[in-house]
Each structure stands twice: as C-alpha cells, then as structure tokens.
Protein backbone atom coordinates (compact mmCIF):
# COMPACT_ATOMS: atom_id res chain seq x y z
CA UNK A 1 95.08 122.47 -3.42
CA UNK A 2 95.27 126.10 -1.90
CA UNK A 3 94.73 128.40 -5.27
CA UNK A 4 95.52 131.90 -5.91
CA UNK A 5 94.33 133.54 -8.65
CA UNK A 6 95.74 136.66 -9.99
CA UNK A 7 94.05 138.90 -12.58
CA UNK A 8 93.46 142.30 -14.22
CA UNK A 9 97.18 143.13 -13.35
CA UNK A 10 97.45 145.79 -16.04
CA UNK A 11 93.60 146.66 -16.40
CA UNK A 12 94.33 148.44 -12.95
CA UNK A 13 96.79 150.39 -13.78
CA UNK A 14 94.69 152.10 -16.69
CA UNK A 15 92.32 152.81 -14.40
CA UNK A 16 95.01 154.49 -11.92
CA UNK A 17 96.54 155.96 -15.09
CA UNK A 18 95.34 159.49 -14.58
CA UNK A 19 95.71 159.68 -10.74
CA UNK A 20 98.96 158.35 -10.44
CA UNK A 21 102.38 158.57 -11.80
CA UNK A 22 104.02 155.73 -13.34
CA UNK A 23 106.47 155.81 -10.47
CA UNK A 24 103.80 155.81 -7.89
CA UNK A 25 101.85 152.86 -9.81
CA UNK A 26 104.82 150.85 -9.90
CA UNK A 27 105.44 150.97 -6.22
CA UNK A 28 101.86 150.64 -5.56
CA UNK A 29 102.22 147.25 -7.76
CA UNK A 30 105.01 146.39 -6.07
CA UNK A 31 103.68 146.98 -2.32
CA UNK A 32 100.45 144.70 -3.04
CA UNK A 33 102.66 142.12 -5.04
CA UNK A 34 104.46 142.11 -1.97
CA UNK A 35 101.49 142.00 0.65
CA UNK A 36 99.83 139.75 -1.60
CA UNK A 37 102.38 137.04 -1.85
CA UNK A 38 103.46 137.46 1.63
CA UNK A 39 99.65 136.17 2.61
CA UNK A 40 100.36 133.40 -0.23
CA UNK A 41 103.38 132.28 1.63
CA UNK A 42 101.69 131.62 4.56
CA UNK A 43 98.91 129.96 3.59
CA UNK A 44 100.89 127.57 1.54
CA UNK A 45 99.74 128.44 -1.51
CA UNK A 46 100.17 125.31 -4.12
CA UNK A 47 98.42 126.85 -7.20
CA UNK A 48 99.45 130.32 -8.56
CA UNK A 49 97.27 131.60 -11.54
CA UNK A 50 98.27 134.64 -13.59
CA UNK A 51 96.84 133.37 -16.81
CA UNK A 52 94.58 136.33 -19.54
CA UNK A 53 96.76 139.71 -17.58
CA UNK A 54 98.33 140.41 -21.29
CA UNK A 55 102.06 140.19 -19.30
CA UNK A 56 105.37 140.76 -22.09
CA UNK A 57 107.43 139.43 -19.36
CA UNK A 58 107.65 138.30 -15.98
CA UNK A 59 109.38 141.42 -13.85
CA UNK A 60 112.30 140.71 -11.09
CA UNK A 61 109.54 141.74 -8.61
CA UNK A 62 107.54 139.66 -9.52
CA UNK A 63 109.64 136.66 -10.33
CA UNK A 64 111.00 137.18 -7.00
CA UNK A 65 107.31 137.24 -5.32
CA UNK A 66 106.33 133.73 -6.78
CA UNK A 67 110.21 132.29 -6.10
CA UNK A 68 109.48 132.48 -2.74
CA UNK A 69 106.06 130.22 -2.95
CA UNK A 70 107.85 126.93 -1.77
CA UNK A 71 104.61 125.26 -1.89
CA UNK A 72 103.68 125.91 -5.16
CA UNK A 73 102.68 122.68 -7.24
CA UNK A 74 100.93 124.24 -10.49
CA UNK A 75 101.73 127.52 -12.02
CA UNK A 76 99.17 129.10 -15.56
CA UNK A 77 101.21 131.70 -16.93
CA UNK A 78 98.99 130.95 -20.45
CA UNK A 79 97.01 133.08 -22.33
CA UNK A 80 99.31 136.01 -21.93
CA UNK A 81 102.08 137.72 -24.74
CA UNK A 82 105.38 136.04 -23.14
CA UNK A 83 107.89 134.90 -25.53
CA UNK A 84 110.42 133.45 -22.85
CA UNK A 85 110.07 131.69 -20.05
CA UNK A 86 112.21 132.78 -16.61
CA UNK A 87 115.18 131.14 -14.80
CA UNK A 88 113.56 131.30 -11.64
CA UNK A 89 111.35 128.03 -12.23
CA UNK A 90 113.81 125.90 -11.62
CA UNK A 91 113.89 127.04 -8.54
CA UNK A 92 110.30 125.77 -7.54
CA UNK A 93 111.69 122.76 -6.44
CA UNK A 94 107.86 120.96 -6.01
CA UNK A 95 106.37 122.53 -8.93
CA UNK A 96 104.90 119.61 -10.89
CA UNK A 97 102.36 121.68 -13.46
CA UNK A 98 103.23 124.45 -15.39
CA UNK A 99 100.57 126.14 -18.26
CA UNK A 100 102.13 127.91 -20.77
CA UNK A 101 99.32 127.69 -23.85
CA UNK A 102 98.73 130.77 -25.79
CA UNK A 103 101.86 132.88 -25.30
CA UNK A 104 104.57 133.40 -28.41
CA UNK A 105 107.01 132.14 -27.05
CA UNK A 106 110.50 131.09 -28.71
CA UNK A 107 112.40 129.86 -25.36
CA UNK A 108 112.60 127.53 -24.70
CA UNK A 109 111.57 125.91 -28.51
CA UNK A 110 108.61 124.05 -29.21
CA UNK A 111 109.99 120.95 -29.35
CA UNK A 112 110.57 121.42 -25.54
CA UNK A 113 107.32 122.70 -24.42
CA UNK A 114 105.75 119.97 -25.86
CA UNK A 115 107.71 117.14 -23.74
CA UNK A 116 106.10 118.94 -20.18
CA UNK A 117 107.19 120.60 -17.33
CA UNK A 118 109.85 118.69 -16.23
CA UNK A 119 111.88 118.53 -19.76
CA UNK A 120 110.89 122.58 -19.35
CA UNK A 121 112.17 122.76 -16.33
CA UNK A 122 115.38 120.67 -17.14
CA UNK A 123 116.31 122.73 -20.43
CA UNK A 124 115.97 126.10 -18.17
CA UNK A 125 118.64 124.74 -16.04
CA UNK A 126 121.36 124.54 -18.83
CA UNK A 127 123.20 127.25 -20.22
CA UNK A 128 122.53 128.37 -23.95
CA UNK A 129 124.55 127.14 -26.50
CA UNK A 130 125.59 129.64 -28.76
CA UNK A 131 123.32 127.72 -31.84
CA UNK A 132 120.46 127.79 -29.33
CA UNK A 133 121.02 131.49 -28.68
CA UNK A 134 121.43 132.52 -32.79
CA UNK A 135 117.79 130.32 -33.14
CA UNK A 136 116.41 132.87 -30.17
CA UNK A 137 117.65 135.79 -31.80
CA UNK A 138 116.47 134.23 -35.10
CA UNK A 139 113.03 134.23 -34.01
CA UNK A 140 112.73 137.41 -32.12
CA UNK A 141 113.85 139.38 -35.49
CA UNK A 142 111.21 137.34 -37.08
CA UNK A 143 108.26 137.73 -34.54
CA UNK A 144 109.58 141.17 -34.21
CA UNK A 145 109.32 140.69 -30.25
CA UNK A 146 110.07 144.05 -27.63
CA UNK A 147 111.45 142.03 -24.66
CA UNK A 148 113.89 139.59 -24.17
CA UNK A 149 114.42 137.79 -21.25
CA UNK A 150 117.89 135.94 -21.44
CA UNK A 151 118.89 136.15 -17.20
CA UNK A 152 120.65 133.47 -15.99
CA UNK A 153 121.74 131.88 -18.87
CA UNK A 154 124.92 131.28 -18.84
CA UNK A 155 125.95 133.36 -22.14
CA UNK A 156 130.05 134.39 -21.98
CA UNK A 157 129.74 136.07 -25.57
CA UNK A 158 126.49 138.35 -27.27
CA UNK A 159 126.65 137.03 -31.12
CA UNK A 160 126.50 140.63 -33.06
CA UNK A 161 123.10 139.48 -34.80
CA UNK A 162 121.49 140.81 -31.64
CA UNK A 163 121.86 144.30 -33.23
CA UNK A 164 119.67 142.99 -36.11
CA UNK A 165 116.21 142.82 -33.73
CA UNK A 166 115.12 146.37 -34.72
CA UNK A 167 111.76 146.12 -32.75
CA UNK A 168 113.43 145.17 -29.60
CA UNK A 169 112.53 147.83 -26.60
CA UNK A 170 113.62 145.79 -23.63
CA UNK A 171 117.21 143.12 -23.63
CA UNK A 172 117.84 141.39 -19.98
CA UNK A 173 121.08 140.24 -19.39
CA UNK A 174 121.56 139.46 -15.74
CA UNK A 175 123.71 137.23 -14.27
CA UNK A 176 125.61 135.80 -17.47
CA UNK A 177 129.74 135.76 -17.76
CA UNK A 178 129.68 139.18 -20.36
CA UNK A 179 132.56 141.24 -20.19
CA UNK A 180 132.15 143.08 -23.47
CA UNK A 181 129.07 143.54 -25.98
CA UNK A 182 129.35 143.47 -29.88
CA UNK A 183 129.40 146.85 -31.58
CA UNK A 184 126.17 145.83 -33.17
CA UNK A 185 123.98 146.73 -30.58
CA UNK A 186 124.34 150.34 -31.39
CA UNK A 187 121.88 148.77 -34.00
CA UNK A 188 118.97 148.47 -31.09
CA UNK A 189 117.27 152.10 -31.98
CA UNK A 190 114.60 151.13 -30.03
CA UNK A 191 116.07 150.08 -26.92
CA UNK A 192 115.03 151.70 -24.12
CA UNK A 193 115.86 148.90 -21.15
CA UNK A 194 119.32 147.55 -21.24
CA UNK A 195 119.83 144.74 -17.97
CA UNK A 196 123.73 143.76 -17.55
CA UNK A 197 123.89 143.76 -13.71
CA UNK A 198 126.26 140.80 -12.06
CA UNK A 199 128.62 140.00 -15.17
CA UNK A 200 132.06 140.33 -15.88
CA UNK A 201 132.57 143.84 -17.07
CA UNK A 202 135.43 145.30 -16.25
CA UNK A 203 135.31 148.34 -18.57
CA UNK A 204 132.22 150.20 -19.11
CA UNK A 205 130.69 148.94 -22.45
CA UNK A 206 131.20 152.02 -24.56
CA UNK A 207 128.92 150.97 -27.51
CA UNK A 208 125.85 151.75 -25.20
CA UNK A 209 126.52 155.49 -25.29
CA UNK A 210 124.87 155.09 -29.02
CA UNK A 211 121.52 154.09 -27.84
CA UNK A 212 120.09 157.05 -28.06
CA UNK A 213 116.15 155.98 -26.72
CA UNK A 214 118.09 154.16 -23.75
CA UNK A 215 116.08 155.15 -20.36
CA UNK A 216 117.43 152.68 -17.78
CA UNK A 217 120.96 151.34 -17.64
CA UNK A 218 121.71 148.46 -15.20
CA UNK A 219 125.41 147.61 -14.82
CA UNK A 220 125.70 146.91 -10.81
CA UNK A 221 127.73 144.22 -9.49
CA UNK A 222 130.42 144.45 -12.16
CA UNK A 223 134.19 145.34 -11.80
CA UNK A 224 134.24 148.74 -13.26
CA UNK A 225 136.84 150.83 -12.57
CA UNK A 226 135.68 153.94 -14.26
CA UNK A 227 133.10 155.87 -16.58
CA UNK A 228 133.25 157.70 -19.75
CA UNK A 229 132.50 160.81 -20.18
CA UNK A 230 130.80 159.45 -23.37
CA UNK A 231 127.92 158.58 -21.23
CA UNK A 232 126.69 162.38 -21.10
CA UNK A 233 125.16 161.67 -24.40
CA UNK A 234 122.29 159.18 -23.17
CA UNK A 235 120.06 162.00 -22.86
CA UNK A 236 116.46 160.08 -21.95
CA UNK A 237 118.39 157.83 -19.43
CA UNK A 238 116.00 158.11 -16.53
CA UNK A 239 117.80 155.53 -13.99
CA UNK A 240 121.04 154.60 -13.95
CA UNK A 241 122.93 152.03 -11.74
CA UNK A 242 126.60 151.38 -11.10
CA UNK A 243 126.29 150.12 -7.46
CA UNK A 244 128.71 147.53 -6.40
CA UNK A 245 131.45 148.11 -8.83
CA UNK A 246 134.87 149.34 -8.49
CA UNK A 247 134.29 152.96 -9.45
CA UNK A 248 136.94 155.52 -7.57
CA UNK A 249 135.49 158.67 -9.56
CA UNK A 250 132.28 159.78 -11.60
CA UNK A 251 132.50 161.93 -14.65
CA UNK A 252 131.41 165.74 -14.31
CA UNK A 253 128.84 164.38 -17.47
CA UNK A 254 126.49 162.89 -15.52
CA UNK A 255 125.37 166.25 -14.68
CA UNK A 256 123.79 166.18 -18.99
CA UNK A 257 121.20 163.55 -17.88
CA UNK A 258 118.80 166.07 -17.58
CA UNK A 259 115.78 163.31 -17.45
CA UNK A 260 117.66 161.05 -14.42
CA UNK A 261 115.66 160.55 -12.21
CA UNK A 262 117.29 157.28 -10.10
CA UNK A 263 121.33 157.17 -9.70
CA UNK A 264 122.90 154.20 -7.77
CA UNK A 265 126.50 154.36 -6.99
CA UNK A 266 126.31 152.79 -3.69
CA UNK A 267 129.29 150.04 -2.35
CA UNK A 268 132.38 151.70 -4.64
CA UNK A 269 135.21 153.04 -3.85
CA UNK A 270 134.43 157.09 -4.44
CA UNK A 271 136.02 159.92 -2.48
CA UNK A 272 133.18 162.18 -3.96
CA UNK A 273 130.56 163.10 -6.17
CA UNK A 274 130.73 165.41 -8.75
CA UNK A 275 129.24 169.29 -8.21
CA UNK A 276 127.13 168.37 -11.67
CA UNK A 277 124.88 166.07 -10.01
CA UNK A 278 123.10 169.36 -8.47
CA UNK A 279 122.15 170.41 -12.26
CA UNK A 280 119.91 167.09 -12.29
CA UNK A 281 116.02 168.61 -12.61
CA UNK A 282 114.37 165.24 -11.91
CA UNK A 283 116.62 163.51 -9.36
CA UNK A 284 114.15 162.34 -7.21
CA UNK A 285 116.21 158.35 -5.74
CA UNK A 286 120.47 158.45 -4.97
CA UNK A 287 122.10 155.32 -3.69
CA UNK A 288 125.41 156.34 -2.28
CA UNK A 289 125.88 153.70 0.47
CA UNK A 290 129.61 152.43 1.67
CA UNK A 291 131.70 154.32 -0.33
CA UNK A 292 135.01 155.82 0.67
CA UNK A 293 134.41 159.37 1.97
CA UNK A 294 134.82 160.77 5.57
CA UNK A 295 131.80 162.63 5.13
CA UNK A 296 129.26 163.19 3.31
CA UNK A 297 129.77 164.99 -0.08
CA UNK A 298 129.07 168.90 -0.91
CA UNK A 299 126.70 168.43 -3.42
CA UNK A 300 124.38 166.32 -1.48
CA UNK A 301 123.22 169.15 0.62
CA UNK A 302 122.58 171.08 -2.76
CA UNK A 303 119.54 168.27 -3.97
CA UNK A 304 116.26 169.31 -2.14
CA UNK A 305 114.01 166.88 -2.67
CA UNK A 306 116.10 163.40 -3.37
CA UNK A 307 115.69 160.88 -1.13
CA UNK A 308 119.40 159.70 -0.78
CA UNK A 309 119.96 156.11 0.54
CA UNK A 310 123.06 156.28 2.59
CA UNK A 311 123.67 153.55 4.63
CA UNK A 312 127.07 153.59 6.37
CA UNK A 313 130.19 155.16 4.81
C-alpha cells in the first residue's frame, strides 16, 4: 500500500503565527493541501493518515483534497477532537478501513462505530431522522462541543433545541432542504460560523441578524430574492456570501460591516451595487461575476485595494 502520512497540521501554523496573517496562513494551508494531494493523486495513494493533528473538524478544503483520492483503501482520522464524521466518505467508493479511535464523537452513535466501516459508511449515506438529529443535538449540549458538522444530511426542518448548545462557535448546514431556521438560534451567542449554502431559502433568514459574534455568513446557492436592511447590525461579520441567488438589489446597510473583509454576490440578478460598499475599511475579496449590469458599477472604481472577481457580466 502507497501511504501518506500527514502531521503537525496546526503545530505549523503556531509557528507561522507571528509572520503571517490568518488570511495568508490559510491560503498557504490551502496551496500545500492542494500541491500535496495533487502528488497523492498521482501516485495512487491507498493510505491517507491524519491521525494526533488535534483537528475539530474536517474543512471543505480539505474534505475536498482527500475526496478526490480514488485510490484510497484506509483512512486514520483517530486520535484527534472530531465529534462528527463527514459526508464525503461515502464517496470513497474503495475505502475498506477507516480509524476513528480517540475522537468525541456523537455522529454517527456508538452503536454504529462499533459495527465498522462499512455500517459507518452505510449510516452516512441516509438522511437524519429527526430523533437521530434531537440525540445529536442532545449530546453536543452535553459535551458542550464548538463545531457541528451536519452537511449533506438531508435535514428539511432545524428542531429549535439547536438554540440550546450555548458553547457552539461553528453550525454547518450545507446542502440540506432548509428554507427557514427556528427563532431559537438567536440563542447561539457564541456563534461565529453559520454554513447554509445550497438549501431552499427563499427569504433571507431574519433570525441571524441576532447573532451578534457572527463573522462569516454562507447563504450562496439559495433563491433569495432580497436582503434586509436588518443585516447592518452583524457588526463582526468578516465574509459574507450571497452568490448564486436571486438577489436584484443590495441594501445601502452593508456599507455598517465595518470588519467585512470578503463579499460574494456573484451570478444574481443586480443592476448595481450600492455607493456604501466604498465605506468598507477592510474589503480586501468582491465576487461580482454574471450579474445584470452593462457595465461595471461606480463604486467599484472607488475600492483601492480589493481584488474584485468579475468574470463576465
């Protein structure tokens, strides 16, 4: 078997800590992640080991990275601090080994993990029930967890207890059948990553405007048709994205998220962008590809030093 062996994952970025920003260090992770597993794919790779690198979760970068290993046989994700496991293993269509020892993990349940990979593997292709979801939830306010990883699940409601895991920093919620969220999770105080991207919203879920710690807000590939001007009041939101959607306007309040730094509004249906987007200090990323303009709006001219990603028109 052809083994890679990954390690140390977050011990290098303390080391980069004081030369880098945490932008910089997560593209640098990303770029060798990237070169890394691009070398992996090519030499067939049939044993991936990222076992003792402290990981909370698995990011979409790096879910992505090992998705593409269509070799891979064995995978060690033990000895780290993840309390779900990922929808992308079923995808791994030869994997035969999976290591999962030594993380807290409450999904899939015990009972589960204990049968082997394949009954893992087979449970992770189902979607949750709602009892199974209540147990999760359960269990995270219990083991006071910060990140929950419920992609691809297959949820069409969020029960309201979610609003009851106080400790919870970081709630994916990709790819489910959500069109609304219960007015609980105002209740998430310490929520700082909120994931909703390619659901079924068609009206911009008000209740987040209350998280008031919220830094990144992920709702592309819905069917909004508009914004409130509510959402002025997320004032540590650092990235924002509404690409793919069905926006025809943006509210002048987007110009109060004095901390954005990354706005994606690409693939709607805008005329323009609002003069407020100028009074953005950190605006550094703006995704404003295929949208309905003739030209290119006023204000973009105004932002010196944003990269803007405009790809067609």
């Amino acid at each position: 078997m052809k083994k890679l062996k990954i390690e140390n994952l977050l011990q290098q970025t303390v080391e980069n800590l004081l030369q880098k920003t945490e932008e910089e260090l997560l593209q640098q992770t990303e770029e060798e992640l990237d070169q890394l597993f691009e070398q992996a794919y090519n030499d067939k790779i049939t044993e991936l080991d990222i076992s003792g690198n402290n990981l909370s979760e698995i990011s979409d970068n790096f879910a992505n990275c090992i998705a593409v290993l269509t070799s891979l046989q064995k995978l060690n994700v033990s000895r780290n601090q993840l309390t779900t496991l990922p929808a992308f293993l079923c995808e791994l269509l030869l994997l035969e080994e999976l290591v999962v020892e030594d993380n807290p993990l409450i999904f899939p349940p015990k009972e589960i993990i204990q049968k082997g990979t394949e009954a893992i593997v087979e449970y992770l292709k189902e979607p949750l029930s709602e009892k199974e979801l209540i147990r999760i939830i359960t269990e995270a306010k219990k083991n006071r967890i910060k990140v929950l990883d419920l992609n691809k699940r297959g949820i069409e409601q969020l029960p309201k207890e979610i609003g009851e895991i106080e400790s919870l920093e970081v709630l994916k919620l990709r790819q489910n059948q959500l069109s609304s969220l219960p007015q609980k999770i105002y209740c998430l105080e310490n929520l700082k990553v909120l994931e909703l991207g390619a659901n079924r919203f068609s009206q911009f879920p008000v209740e987040v405007v209350k998280l008031s710690k919220l830094e990144v807000l992920d709702l592309e590939a819905n069917f909004l048709q508009s914004i409130p001007v509510e959402i002025g009041l997320l004032s540590n939101l650092r990235q924002l994205s509404v690409a793919a959607n069905q926006l025809a306007f943006l509210p002048p309040q987007l110009g109060q998220l004095k901390q954005l730094e990354v706005l994606e509004v690409g693939f709607n249906q805008l005329g323009s962008l609002p003069l407020s987007l100028a009074q953005l200090p950190k605006l550094r990323q703006l995704g404003i590809s295929q949208n309905s303009w003739s030209r290119r709006p006023e204000v973009v001219r105004e932002l010196e030093g944003v990269e803007v990603v405009d790809v067609g028109g």
